[in-house]
C-alpha atoms as a PDB file:
ATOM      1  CA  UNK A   1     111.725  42.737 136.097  1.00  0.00           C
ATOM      2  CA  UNK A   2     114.028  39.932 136.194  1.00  0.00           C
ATOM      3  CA  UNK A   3     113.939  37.945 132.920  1.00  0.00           C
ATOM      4  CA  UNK A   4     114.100  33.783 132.929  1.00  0.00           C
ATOM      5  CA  UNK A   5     115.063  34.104 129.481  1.00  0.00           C
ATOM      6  CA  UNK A   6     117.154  36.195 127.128  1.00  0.00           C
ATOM      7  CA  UNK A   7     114.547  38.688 125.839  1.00  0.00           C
ATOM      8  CA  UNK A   8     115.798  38.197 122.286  1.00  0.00           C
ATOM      9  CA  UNK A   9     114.344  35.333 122.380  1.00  0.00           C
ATOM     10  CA  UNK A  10     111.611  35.635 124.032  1.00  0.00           C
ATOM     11  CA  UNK A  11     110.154  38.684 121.138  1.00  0.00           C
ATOM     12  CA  UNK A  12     111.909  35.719 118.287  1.00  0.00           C
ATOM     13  CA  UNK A  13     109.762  33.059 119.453  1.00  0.00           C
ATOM     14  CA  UNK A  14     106.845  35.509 120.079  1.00  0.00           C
ATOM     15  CA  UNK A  15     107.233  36.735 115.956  1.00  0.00           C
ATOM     16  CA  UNK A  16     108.084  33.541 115.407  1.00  0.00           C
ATOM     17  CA  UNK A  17     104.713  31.909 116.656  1.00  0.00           C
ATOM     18  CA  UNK A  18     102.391  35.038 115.040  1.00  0.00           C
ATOM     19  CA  UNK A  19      99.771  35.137 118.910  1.00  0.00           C
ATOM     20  CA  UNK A  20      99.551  37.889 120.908  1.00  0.00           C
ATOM     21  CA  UNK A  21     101.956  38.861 122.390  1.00  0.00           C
ATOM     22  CA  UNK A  22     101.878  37.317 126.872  1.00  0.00           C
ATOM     23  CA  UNK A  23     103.138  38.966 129.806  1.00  0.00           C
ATOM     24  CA  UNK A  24     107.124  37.464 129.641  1.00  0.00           C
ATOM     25  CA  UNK A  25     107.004  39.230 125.340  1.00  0.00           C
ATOM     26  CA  UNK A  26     105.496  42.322 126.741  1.00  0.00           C
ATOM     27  CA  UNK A  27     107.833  42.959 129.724  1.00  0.00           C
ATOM     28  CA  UNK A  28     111.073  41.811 126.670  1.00  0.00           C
ATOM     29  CA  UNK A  29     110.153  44.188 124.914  1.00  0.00           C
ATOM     30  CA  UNK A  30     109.983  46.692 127.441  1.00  0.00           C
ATOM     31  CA  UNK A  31     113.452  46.092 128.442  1.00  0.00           C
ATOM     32  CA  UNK A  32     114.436  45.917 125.033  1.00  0.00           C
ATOM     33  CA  UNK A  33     113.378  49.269 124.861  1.00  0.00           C
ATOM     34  CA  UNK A  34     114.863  51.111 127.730  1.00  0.00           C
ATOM     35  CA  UNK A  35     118.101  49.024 127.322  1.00  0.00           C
ATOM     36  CA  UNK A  36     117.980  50.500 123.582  1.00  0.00           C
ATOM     37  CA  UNK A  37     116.951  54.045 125.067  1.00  0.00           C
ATOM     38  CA  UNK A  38     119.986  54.092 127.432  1.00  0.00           C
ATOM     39  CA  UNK A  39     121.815  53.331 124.483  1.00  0.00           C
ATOM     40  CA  UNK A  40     121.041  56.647 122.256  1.00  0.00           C
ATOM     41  CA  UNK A  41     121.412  58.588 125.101  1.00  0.00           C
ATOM     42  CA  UNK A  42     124.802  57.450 126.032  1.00  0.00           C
ATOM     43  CA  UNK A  43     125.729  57.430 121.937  1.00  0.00           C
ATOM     44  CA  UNK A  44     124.179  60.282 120.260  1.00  0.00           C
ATOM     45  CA  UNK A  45     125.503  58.889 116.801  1.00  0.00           C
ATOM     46  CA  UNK A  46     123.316  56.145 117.472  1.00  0.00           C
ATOM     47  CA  UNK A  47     119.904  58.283 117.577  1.00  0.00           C
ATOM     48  CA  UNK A  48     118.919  56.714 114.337  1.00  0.00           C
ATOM     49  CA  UNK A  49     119.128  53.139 115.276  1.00  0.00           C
ATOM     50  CA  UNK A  50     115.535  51.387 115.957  1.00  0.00           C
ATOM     51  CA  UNK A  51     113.820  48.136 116.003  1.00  0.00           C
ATOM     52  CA  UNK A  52     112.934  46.039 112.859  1.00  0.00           C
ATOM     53  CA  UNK A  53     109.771  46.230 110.797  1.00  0.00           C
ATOM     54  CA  UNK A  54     108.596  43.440 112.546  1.00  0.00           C
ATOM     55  CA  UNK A  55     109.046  44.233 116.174  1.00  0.00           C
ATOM     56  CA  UNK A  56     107.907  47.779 115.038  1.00  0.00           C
ATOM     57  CA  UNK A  57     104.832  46.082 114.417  1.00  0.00           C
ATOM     58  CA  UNK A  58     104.675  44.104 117.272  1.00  0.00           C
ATOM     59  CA  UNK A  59     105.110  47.314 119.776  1.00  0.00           C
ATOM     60  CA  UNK A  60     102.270  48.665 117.996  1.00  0.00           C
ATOM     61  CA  UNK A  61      99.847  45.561 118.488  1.00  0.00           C
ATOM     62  CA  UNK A  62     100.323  46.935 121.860  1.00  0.00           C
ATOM     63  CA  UNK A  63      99.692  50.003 121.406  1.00  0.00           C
ATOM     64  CA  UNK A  64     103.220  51.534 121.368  1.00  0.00           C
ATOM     65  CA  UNK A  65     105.537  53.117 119.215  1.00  0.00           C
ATOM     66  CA  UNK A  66     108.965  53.193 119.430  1.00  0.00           C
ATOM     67  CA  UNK A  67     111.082  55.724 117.094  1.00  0.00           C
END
């Protein structure tokens, strides 16, 4: 999915603002996600290295969880 905006942003203003989380957050954080998956496969030293608390939290207001 082609973003408008930088999806750093997008999950900022999206903590930022405390509402659920719309279809442009959702589909950030999805890319933020595989982009940080590629990332731990391609560094294995990197395997540790995870979202904050807070966008932790968010994922899970979803219903995901990312490790």
């Amino acid at each position: 999915m082609q973003m408008e905006q930088d999806p750093w942003q997008v999950v900022r203003r999206a903590l930022e603002s405390g509402s659920p989380p719309d279809g442009q957050t959702i589909a950030a954080l999805e890319l933020l996600a595989e982009r940080l998956e590629q990332i731990k496969r391609a560094y294995p030293s990197l395997a540790e290295v995870g979202f904050s608390p807070d966008v932790e939290a968010l994922f899970s207001r979803l219903g995901h969880v990312h490790a």
